[in-house]
PDB file of N, CA and C in Angstrom:
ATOM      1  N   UNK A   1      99.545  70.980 142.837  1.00  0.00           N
ATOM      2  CA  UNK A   1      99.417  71.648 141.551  1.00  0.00           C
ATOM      3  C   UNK A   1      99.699  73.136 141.675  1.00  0.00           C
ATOM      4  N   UNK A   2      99.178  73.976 142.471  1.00  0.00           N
ATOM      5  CA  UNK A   2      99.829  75.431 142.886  1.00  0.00           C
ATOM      6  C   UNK A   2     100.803  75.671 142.992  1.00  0.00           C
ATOM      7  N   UNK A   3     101.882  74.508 143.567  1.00  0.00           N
ATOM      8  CA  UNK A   3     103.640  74.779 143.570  1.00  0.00           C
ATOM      9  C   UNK A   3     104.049  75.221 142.505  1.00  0.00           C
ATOM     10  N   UNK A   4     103.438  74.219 141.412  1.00  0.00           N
ATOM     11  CA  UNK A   4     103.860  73.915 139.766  1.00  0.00           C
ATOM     12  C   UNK A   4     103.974  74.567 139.436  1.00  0.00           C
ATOM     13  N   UNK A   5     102.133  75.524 139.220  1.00  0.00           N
ATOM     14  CA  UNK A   5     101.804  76.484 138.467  1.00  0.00           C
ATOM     15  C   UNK A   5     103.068  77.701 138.884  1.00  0.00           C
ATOM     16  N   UNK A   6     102.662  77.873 140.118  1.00  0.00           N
ATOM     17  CA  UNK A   6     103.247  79.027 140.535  1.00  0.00           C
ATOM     18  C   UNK A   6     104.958  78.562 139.986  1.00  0.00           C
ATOM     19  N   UNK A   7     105.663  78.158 140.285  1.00  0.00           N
ATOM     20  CA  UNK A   7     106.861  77.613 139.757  1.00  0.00           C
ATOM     21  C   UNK A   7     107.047  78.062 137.876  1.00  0.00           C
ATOM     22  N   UNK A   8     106.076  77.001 137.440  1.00  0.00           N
ATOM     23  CA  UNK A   8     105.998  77.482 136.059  1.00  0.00           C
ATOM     24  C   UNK A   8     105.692  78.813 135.232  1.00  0.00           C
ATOM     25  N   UNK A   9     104.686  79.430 135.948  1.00  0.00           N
ATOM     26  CA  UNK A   9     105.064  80.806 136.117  1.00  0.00           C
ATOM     27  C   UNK A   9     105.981  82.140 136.631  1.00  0.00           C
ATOM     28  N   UNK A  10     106.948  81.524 137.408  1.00  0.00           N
ATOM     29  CA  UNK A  10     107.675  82.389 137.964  1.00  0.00           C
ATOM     30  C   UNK A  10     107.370  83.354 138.908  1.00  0.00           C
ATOM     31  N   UNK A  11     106.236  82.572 139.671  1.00  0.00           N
ATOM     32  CA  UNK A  11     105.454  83.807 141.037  1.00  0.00           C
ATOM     33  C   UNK A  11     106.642  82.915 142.185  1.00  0.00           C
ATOM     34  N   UNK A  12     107.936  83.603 142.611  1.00  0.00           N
ATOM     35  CA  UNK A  12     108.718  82.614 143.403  1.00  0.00           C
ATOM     36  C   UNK A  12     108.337  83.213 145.038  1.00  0.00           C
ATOM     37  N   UNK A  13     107.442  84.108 145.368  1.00  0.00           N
ATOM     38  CA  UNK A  13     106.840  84.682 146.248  1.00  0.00           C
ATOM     39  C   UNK A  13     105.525  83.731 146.815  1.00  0.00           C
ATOM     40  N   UNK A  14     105.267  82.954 146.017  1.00  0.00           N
ATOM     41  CA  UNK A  14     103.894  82.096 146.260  1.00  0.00           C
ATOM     42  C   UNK A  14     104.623  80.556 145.821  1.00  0.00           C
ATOM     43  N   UNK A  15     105.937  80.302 145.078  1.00  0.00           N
ATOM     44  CA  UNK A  15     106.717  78.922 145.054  1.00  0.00           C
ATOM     45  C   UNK A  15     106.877  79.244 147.089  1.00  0.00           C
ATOM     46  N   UNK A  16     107.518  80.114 147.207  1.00  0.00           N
ATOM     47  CA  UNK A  16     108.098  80.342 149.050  1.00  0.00           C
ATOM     48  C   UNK A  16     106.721  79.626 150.420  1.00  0.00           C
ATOM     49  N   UNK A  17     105.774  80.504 150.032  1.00  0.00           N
ATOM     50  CA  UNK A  17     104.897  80.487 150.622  1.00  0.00           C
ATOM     51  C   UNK A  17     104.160  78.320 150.343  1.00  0.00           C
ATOM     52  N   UNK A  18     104.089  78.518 149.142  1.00  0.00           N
ATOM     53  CA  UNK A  18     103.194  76.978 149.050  1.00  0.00           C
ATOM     54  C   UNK A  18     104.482  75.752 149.688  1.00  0.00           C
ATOM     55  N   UNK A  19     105.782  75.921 149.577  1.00  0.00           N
ATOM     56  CA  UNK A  19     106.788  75.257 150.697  1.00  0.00           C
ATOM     57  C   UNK A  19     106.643  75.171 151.803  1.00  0.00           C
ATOM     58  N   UNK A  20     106.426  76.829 151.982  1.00  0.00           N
ATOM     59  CA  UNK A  20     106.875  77.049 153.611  1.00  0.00           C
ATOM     60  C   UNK A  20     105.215  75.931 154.739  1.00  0.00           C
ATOM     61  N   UNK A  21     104.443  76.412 153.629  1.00  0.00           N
ATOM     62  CA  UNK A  21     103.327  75.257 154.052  1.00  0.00           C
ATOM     63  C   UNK A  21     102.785  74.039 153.927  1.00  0.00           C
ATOM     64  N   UNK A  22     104.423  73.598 153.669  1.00  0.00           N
ATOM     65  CA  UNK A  22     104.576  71.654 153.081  1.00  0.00           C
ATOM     66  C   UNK A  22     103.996  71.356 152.148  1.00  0.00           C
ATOM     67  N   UNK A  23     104.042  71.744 151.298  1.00  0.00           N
ATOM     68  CA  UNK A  23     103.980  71.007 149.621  1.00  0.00           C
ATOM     69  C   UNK A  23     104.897  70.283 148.908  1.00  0.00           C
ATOM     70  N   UNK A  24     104.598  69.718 148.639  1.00  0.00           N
ATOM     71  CA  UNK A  24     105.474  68.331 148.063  1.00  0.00           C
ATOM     72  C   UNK A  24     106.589  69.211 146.694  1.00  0.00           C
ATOM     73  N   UNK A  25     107.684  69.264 147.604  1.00  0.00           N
ATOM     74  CA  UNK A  25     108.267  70.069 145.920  1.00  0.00           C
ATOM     75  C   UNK A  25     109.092  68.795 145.089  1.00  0.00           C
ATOM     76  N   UNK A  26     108.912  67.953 145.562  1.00  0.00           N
ATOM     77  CA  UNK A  26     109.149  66.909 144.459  1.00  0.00           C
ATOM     78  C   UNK A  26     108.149  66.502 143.505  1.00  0.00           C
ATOM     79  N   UNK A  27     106.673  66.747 143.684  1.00  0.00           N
ATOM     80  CA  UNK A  27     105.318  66.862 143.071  1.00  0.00           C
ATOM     81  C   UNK A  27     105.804  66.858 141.476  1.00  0.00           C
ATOM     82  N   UNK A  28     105.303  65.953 140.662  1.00  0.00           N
ATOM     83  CA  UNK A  28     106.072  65.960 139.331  1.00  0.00           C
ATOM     84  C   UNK A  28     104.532  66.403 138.512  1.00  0.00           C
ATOM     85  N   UNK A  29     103.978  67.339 137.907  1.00  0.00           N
ATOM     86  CA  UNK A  29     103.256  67.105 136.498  1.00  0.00           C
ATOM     87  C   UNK A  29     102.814  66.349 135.793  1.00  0.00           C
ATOM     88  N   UNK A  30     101.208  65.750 135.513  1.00  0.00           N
ATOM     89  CA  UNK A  30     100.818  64.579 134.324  1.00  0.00           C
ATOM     90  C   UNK A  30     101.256  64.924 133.125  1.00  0.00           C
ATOM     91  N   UNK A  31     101.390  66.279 132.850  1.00  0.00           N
ATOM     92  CA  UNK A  31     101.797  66.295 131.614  1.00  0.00           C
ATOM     93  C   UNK A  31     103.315  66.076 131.169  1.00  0.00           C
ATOM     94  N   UNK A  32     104.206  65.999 131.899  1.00  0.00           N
ATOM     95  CA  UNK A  32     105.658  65.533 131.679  1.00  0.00           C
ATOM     96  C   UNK A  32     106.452  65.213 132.414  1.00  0.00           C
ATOM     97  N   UNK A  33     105.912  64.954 133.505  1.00  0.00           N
ATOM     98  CA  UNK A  33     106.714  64.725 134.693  1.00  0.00           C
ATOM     99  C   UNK A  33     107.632  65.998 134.923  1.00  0.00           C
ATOM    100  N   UNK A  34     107.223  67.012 135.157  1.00  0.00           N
ATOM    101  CA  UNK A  34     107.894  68.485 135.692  1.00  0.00           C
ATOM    102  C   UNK A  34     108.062  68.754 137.006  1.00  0.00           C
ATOM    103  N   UNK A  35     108.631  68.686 137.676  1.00  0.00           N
ATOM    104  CA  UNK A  35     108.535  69.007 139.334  1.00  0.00           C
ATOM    105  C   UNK A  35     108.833  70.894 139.293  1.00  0.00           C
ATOM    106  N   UNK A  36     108.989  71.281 140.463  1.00  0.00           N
ATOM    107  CA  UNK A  36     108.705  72.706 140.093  1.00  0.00           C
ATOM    108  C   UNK A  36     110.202  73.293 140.431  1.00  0.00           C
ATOM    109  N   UNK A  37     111.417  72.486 140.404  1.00  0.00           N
ATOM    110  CA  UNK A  37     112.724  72.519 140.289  1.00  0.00           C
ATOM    111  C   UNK A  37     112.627  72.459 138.735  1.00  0.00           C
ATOM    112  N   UNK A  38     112.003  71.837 138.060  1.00  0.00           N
ATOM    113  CA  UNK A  38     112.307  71.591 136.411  1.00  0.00           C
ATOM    114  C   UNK A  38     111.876  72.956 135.885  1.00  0.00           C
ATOM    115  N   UNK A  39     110.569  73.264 136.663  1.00  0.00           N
ATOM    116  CA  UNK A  39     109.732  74.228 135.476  1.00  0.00           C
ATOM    117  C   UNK A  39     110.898  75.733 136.204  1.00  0.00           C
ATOM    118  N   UNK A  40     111.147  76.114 137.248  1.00  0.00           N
ATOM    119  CA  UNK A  40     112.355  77.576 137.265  1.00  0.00           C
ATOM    120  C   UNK A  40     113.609  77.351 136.447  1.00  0.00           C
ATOM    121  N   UNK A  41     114.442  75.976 136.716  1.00  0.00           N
ATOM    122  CA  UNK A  41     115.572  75.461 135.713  1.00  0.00           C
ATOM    123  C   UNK A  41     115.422  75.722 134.224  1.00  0.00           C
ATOM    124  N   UNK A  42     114.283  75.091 133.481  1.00  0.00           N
ATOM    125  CA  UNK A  42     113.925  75.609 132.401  1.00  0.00           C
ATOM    126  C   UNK A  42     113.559  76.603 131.759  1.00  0.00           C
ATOM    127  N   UNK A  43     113.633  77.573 133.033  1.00  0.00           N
ATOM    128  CA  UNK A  43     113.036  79.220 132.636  1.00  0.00           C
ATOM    129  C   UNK A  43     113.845  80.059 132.452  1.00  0.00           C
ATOM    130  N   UNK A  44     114.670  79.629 133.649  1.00  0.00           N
ATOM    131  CA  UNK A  44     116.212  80.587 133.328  1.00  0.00           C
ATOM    132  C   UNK A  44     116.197  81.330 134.992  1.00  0.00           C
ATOM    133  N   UNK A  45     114.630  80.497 136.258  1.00  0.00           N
ATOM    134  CA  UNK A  45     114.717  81.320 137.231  1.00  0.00           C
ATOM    135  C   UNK A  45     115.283  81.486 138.626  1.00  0.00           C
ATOM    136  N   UNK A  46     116.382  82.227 137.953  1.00  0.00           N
ATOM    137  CA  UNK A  46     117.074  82.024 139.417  1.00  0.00           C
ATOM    138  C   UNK A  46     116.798  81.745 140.782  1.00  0.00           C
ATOM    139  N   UNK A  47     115.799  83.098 140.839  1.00  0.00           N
ATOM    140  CA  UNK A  47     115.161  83.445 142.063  1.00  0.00           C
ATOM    141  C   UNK A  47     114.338  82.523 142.840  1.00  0.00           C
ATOM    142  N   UNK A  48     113.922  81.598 141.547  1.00  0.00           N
ATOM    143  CA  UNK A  48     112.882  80.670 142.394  1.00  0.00           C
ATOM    144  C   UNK A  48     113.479  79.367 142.711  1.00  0.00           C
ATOM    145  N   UNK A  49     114.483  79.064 141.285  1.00  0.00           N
ATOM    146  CA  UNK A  49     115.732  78.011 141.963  1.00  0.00           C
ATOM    147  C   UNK A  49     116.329  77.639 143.607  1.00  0.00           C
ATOM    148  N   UNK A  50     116.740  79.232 143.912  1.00  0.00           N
ATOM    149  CA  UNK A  50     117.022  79.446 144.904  1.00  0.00           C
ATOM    150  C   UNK A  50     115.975  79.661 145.986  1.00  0.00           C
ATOM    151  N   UNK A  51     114.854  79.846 146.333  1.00  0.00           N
ATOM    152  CA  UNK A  51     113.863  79.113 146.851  1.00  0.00           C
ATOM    153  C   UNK A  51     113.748  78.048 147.010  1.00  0.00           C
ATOM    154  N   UNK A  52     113.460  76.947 145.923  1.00  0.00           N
ATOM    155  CA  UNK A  52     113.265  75.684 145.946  1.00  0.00           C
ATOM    156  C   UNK A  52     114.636  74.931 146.453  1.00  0.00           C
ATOM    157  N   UNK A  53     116.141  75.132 146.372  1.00  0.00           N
ATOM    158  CA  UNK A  53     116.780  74.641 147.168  1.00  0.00           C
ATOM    159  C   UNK A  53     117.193  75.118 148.351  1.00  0.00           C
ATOM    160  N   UNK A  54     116.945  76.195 148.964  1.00  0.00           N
ATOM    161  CA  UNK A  54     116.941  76.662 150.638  1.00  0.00           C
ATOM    162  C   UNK A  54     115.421  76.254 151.098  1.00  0.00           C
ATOM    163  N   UNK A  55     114.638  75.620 150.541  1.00  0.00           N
ATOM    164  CA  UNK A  55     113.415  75.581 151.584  1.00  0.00           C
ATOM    165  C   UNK A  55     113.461  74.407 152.452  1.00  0.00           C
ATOM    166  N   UNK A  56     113.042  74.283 153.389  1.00  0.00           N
ATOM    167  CA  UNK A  56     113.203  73.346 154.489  1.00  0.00           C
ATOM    168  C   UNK A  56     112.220  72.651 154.548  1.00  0.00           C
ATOM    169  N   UNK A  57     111.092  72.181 154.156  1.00  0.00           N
ATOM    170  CA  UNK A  57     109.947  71.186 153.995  1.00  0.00           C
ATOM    171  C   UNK A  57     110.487  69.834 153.171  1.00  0.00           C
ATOM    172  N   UNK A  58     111.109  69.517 153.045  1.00  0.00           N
ATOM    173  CA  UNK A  58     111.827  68.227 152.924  1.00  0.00           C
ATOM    174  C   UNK A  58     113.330  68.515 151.506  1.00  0.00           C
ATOM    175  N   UNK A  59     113.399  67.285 151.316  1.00  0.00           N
ATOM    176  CA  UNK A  59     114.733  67.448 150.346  1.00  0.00           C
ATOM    177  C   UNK A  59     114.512  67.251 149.335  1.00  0.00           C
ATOM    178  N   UNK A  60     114.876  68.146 148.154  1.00  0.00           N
ATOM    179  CA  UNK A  60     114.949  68.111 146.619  1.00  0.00           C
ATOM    180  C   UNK A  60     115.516  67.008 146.575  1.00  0.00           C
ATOM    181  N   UNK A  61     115.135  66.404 145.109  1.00  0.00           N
ATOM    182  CA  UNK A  61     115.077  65.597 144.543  1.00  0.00           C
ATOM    183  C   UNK A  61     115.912  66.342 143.223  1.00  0.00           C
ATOM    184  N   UNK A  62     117.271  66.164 143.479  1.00  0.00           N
ATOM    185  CA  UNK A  62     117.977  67.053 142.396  1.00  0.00           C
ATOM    186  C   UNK A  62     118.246  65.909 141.225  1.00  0.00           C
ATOM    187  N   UNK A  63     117.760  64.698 140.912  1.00  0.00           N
ATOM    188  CA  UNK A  63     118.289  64.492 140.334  1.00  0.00           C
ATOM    189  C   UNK A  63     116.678  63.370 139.421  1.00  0.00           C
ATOM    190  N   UNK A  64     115.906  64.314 139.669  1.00  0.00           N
ATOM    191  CA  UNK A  64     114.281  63.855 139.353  1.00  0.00           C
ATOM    192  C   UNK A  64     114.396  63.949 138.017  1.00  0.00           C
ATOM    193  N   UNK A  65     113.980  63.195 137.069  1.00  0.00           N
ATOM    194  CA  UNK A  65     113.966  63.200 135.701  1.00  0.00           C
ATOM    195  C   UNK A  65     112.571  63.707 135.272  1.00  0.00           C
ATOM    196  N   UNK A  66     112.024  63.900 134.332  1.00  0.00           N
ATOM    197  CA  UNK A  66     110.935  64.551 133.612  1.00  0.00           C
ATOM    198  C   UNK A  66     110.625  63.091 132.880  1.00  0.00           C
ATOM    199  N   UNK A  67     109.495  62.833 132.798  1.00  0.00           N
ATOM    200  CA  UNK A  67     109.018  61.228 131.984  1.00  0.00           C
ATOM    201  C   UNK A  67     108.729  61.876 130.553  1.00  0.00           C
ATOM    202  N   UNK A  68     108.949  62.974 130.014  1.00  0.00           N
ATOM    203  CA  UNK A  68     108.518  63.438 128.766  1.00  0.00           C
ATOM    204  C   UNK A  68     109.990  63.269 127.783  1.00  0.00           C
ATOM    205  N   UNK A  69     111.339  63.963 128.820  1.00  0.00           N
ATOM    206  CA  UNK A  69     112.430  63.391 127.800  1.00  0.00           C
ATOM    207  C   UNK A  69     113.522  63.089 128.838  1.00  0.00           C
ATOM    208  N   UNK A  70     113.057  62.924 129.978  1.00  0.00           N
ATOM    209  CA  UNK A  70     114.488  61.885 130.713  1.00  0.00           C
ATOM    210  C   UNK A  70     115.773  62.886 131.382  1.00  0.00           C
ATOM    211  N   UNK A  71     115.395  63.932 130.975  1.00  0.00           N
ATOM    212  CA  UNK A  71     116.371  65.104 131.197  1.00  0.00           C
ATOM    213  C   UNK A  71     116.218  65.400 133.186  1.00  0.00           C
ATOM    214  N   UNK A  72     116.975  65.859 133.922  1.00  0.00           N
ATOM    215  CA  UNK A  72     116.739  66.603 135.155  1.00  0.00           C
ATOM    216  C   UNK A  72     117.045  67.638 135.285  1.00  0.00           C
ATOM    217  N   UNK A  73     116.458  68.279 136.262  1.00  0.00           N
ATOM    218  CA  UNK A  73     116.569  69.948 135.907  1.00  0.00           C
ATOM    219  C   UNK A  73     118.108  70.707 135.792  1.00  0.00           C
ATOM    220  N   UNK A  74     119.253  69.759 136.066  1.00  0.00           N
ATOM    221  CA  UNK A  74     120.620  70.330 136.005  1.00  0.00           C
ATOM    222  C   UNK A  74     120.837  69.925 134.455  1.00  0.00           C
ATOM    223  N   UNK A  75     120.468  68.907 133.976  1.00  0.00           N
ATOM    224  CA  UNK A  75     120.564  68.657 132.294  1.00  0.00           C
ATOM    225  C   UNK A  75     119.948  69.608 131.716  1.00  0.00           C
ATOM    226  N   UNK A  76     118.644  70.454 131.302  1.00  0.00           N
ATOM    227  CA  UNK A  76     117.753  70.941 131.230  1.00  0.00           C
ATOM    228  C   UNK A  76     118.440  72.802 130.981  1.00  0.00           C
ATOM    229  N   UNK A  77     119.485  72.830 132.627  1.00  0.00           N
ATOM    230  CA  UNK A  77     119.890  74.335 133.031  1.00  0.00           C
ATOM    231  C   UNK A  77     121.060  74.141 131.835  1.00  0.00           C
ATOM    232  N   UNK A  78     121.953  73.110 132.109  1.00  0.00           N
ATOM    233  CA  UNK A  78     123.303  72.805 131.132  1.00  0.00           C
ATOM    234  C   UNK A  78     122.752  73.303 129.510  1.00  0.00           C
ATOM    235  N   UNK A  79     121.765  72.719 128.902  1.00  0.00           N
ATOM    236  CA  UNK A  79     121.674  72.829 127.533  1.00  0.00           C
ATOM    237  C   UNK A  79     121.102  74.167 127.354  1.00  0.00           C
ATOM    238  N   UNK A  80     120.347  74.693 128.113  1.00  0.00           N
ATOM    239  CA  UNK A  80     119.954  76.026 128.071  1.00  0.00           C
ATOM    240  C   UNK A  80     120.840  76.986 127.667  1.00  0.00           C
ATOM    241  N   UNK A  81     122.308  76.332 128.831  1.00  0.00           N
ATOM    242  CA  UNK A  81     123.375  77.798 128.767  1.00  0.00           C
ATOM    243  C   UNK A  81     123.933  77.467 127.913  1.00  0.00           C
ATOM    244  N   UNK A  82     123.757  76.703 126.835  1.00  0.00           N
ATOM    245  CA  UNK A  82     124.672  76.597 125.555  1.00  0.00           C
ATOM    246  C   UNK A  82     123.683  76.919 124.585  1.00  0.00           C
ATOM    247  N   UNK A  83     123.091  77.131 124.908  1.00  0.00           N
ATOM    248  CA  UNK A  83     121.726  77.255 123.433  1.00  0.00           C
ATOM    249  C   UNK A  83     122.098  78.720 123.284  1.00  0.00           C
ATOM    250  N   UNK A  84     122.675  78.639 121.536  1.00  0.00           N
ATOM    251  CA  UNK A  84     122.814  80.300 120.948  1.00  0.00           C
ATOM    252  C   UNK A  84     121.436  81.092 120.208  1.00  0.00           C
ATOM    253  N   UNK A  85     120.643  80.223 120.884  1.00  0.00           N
ATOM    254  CA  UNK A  85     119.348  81.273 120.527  1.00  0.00           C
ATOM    255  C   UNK A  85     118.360  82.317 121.374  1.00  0.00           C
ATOM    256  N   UNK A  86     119.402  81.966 122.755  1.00  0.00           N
ATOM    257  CA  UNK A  86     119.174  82.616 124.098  1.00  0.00           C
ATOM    258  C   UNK A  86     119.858  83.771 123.561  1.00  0.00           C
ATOM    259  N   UNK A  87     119.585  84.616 124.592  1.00  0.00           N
ATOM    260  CA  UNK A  87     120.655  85.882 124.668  1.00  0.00           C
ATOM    261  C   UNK A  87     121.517  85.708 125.190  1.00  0.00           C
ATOM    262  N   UNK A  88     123.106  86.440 125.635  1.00  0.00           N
ATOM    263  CA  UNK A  88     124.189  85.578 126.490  1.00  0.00           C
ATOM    264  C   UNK A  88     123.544  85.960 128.121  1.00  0.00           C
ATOM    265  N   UNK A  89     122.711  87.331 128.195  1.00  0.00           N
ATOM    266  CA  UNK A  89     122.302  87.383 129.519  1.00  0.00           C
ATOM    267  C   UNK A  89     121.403  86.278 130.134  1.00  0.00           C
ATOM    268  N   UNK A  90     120.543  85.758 129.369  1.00  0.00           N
ATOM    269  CA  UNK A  90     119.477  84.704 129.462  1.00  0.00           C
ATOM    270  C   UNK A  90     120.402  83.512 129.839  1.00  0.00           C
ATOM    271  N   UNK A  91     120.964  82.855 129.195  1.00  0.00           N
ATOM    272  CA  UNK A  91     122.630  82.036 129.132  1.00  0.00           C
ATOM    273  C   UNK A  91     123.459  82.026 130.201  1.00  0.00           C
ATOM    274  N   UNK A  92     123.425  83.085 130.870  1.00  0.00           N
ATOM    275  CA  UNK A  92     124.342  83.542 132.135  1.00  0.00           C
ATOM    276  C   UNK A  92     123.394  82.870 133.095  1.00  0.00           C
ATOM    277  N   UNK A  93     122.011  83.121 133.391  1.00  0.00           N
ATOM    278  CA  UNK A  93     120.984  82.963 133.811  1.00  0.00           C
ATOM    279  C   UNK A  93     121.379  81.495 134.553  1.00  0.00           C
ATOM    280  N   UNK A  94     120.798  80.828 133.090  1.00  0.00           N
ATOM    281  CA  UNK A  94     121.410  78.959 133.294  1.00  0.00           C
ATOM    282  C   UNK A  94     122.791  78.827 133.695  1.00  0.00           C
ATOM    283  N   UNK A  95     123.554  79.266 133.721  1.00  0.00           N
ATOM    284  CA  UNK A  95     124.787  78.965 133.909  1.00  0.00           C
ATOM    285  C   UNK A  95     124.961  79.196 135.831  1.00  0.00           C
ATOM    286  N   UNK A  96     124.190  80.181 135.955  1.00  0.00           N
ATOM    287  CA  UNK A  96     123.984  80.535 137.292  1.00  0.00           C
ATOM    288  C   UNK A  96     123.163  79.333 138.027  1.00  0.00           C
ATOM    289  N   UNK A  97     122.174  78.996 137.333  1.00  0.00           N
ATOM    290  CA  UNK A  97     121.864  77.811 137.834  1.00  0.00           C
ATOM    291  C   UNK A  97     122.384  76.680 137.784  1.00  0.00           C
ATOM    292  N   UNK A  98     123.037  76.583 136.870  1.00  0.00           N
ATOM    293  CA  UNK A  98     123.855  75.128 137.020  1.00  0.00           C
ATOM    294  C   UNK A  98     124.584  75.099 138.124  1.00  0.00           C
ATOM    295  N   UNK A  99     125.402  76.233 138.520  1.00  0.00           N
ATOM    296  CA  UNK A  99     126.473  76.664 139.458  1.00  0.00           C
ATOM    297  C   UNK A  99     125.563  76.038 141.000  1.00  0.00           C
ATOM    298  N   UNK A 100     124.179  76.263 141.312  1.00  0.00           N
ATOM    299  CA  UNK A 100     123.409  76.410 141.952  1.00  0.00           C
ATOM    300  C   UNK A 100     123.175  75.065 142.248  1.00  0.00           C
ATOM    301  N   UNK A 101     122.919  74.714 141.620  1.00  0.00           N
ATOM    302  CA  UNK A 101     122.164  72.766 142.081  1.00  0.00           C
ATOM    303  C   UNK A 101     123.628  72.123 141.867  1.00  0.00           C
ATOM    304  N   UNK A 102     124.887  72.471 141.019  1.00  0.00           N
ATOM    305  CA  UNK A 102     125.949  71.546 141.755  1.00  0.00           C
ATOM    306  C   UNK A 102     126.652  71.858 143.217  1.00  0.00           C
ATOM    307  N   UNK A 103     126.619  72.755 143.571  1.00  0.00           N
ATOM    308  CA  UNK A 103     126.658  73.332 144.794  1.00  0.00           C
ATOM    309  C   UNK A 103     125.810  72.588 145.334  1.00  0.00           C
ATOM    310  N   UNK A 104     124.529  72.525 145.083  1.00  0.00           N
ATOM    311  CA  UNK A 104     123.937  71.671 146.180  1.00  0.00           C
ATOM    312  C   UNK A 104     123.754  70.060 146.003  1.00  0.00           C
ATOM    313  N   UNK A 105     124.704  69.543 145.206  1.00  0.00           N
ATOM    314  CA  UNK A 105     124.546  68.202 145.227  1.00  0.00           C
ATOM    315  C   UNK A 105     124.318  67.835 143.814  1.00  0.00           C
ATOM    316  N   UNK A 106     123.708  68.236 143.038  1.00  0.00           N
ATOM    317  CA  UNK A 106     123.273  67.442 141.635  1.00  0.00           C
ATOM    318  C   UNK A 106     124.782  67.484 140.725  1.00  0.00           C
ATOM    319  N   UNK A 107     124.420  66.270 140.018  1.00  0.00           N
ATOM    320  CA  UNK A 107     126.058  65.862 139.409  1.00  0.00           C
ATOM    321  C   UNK A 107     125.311  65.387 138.149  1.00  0.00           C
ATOM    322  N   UNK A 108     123.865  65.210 137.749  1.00  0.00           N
ATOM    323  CA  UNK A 108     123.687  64.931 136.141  1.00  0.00           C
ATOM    324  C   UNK A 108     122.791  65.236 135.951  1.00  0.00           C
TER     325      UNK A 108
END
């Protein structure tokens, strides 16, 4: 639950740290099935994106769905960077992440 939080909050200094000391980053949320790849993807956070796929405590699960709407965190980054109610910098954001998890493997 600390990955999450911290994830869902955007502390990617304490996402690093709760990895680096084997935490399950595939760990999904009761409330929607969120893993803590979903909750930075959905934020727009780069920084912690990129954490969660260089950490070495086992392998993302890039292609983990959310049980609330079926989406994975590369679906999630995709609709973000098209959403015109973002700013285009916010937009760039997701787009950066999309760039990010297909690079590392995710394809939907």
């Amino acid at each position: 639950k600390a990955l999450l939080d911290a994830a869902r909050d955007g502390k990617t200094v304490d996402v690093a740290k709760y990895l680096k000391y084997g935490a399950n980053v595939n760990q999904q949320d009761s409330k929607g099935g969120w893993c803590a790849l979903w909750h930075a993807a959905g934020r727009g956070d780069v920084e912690t994106v990129a954490v969660i796929l260089e950490q070495r405590s086992g392998p993302v699960d890039l292609h983990l769905k959310s049980n609330r709407n079926g989406r994975t965190p590369l679906a999630v980054a995709r609709f973000n960077s098209n959403d015109t109610s973002y700013s285009e910098a916010r937009r760039m954001r997701f787009r950066q992440i999309v760039k990010m998890m297909q690079n590392a493997g995710a394809t939907h």
